[in-house]
N, C-alpha and C. Protein backbone atom coordinates (compact mmCIF):
# COMPACT_ATOMS: atom_id res chain seq x y z
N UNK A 1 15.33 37.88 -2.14
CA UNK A 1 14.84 37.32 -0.88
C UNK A 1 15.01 35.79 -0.87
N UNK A 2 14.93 34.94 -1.59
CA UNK A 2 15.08 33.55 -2.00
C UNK A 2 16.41 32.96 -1.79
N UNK A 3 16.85 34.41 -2.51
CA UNK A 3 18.74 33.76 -2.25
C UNK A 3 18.93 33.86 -0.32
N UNK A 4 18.19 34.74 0.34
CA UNK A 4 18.48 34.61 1.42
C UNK A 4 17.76 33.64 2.60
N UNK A 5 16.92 32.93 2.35
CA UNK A 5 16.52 31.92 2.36
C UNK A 5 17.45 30.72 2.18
N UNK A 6 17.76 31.08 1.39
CA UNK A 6 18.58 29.31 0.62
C UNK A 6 19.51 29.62 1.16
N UNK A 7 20.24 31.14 1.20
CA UNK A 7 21.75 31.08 2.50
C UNK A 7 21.34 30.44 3.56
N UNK A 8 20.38 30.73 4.10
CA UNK A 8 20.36 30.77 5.95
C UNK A 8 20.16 28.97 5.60
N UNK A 9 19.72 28.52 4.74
CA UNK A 9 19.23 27.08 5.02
C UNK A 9 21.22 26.26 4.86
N UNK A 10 21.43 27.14 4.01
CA UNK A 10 22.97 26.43 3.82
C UNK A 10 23.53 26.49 5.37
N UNK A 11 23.66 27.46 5.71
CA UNK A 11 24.71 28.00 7.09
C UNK A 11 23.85 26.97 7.98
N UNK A 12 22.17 26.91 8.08
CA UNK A 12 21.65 25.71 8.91
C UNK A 12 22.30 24.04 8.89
N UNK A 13 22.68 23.89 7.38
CA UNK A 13 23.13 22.45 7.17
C UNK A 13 24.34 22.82 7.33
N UNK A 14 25.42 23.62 7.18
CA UNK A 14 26.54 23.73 7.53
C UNK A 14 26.87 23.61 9.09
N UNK A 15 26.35 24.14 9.77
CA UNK A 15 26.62 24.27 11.35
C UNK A 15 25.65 22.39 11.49
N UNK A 16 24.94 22.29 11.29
CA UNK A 16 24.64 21.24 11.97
C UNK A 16 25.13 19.86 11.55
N UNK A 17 26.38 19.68 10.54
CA UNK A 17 26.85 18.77 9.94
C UNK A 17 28.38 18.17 10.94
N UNK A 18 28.35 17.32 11.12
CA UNK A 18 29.15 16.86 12.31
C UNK A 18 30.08 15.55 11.67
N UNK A 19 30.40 15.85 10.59
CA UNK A 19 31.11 14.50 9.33
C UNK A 19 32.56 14.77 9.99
N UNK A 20 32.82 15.87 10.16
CA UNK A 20 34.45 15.99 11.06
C UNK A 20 34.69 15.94 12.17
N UNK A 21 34.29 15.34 13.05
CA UNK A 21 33.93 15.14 14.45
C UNK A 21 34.91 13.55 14.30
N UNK A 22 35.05 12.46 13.91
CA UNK A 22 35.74 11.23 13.79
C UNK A 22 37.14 12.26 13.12
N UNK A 23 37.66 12.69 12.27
CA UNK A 23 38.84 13.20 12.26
C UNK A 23 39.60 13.87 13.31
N UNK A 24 38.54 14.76 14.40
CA UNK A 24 39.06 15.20 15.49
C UNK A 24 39.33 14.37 16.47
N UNK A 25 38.65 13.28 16.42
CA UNK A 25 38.93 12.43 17.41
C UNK A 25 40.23 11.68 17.15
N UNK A 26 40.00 10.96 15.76
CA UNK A 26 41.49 10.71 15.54
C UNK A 26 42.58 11.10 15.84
N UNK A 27 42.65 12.18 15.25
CA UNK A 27 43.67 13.29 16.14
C UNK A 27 44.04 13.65 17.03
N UNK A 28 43.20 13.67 18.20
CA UNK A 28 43.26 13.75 19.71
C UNK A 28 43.77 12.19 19.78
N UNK A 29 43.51 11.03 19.55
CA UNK A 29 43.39 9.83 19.99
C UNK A 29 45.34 9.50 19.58
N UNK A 30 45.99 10.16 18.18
CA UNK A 30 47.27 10.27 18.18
C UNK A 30 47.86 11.09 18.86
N UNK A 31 47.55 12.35 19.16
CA UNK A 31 48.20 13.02 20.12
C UNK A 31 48.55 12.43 21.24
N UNK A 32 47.62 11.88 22.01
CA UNK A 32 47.77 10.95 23.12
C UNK A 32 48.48 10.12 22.99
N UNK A 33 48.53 9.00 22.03
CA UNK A 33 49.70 8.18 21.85
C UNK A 33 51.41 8.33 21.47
N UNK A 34 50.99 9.57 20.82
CA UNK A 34 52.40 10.29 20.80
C UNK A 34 53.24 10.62 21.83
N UNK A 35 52.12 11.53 22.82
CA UNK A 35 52.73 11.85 24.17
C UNK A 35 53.43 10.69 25.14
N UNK A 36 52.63 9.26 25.07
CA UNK A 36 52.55 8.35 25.85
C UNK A 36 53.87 8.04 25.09
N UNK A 37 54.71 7.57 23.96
CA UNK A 37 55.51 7.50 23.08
C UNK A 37 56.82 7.79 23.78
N UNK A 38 56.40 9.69 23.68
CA UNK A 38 57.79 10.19 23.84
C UNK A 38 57.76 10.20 25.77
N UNK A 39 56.61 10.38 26.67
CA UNK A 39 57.06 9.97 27.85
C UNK A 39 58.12 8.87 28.36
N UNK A 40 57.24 7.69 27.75
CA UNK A 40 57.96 6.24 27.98
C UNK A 40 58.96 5.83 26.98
N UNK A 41 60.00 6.09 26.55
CA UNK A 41 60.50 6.25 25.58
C UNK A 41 61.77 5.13 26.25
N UNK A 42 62.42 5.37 27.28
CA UNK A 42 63.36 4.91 28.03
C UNK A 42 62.71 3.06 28.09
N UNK A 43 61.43 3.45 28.63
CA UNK A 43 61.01 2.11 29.16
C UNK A 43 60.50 1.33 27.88
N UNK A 44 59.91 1.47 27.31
CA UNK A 44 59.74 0.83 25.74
C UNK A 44 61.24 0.24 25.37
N UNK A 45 61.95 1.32 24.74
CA UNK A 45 63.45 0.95 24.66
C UNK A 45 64.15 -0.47 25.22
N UNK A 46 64.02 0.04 26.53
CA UNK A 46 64.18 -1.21 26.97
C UNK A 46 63.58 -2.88 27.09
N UNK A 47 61.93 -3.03 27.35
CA UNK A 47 61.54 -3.98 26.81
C UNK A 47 61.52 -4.19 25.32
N UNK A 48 61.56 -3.71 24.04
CA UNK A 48 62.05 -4.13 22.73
C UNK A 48 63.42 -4.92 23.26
N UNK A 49 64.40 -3.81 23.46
CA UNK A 49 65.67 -4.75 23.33
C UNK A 49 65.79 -6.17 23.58
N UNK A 50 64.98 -6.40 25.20
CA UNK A 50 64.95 -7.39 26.08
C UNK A 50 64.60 -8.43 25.21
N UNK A 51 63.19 -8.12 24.49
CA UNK A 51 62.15 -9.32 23.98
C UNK A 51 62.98 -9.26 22.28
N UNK A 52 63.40 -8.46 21.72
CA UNK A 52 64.74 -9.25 20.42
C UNK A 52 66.11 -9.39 21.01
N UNK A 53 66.27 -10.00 22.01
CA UNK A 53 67.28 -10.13 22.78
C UNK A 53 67.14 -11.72 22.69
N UNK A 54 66.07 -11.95 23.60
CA UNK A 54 65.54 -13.38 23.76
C UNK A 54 65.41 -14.02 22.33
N UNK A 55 64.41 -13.07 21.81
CA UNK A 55 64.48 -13.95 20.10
C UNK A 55 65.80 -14.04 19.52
N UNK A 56 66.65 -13.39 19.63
CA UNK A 56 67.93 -13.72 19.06
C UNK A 56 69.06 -15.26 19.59
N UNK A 57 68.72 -15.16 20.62
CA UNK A 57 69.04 -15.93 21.74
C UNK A 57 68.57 -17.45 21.47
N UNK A 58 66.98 -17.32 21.08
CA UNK A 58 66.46 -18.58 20.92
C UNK A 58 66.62 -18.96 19.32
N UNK A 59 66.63 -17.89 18.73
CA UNK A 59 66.71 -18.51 17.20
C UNK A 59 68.78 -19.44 16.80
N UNK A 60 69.26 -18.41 17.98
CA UNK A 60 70.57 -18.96 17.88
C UNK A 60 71.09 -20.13 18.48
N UNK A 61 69.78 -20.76 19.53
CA UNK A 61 69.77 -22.08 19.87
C UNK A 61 69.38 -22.61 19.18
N UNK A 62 68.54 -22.76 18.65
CA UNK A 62 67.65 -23.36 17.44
C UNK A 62 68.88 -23.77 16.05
N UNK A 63 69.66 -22.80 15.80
CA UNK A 63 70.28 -22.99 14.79
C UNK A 63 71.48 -23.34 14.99
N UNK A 64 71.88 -23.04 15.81
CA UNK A 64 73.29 -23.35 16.25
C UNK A 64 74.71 -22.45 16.24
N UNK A 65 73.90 -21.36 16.00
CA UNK A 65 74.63 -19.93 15.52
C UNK A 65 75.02 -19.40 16.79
């Protein structure tokens, strides 16, 4: 009878332990950025190029290259 006691108290601290709740969120919180990622993929693309475009541009004024 004791041992069943001390189960039900385990399965009580088990269900009410919420320590993985920040990993799920994490997870959801990359999913989302992933999606947003591969949606805009075109448009990202393109501002990178633009903005090491310019840096190339200005470092090659700068130097004379």
């Amino acid at each position: 009878m004791e041992q069943i006691i001390r189960l039900k108290g385990a399965l009580r601290r088990l269900k009410n332990d919420e320590r993985g709740v920040g990993t799920v969120e994490i997870v959801l919180i990359l999913v989302v950025l992933i999606g947003l990622v591969v949606i805009f993929k075109g448009s990202i693309e393109k501002l990178l190029n633009g903005i090491f475009s310019s840096i190339t541009n200005m470092t090659n004024g700068v130097t004379g290259g």
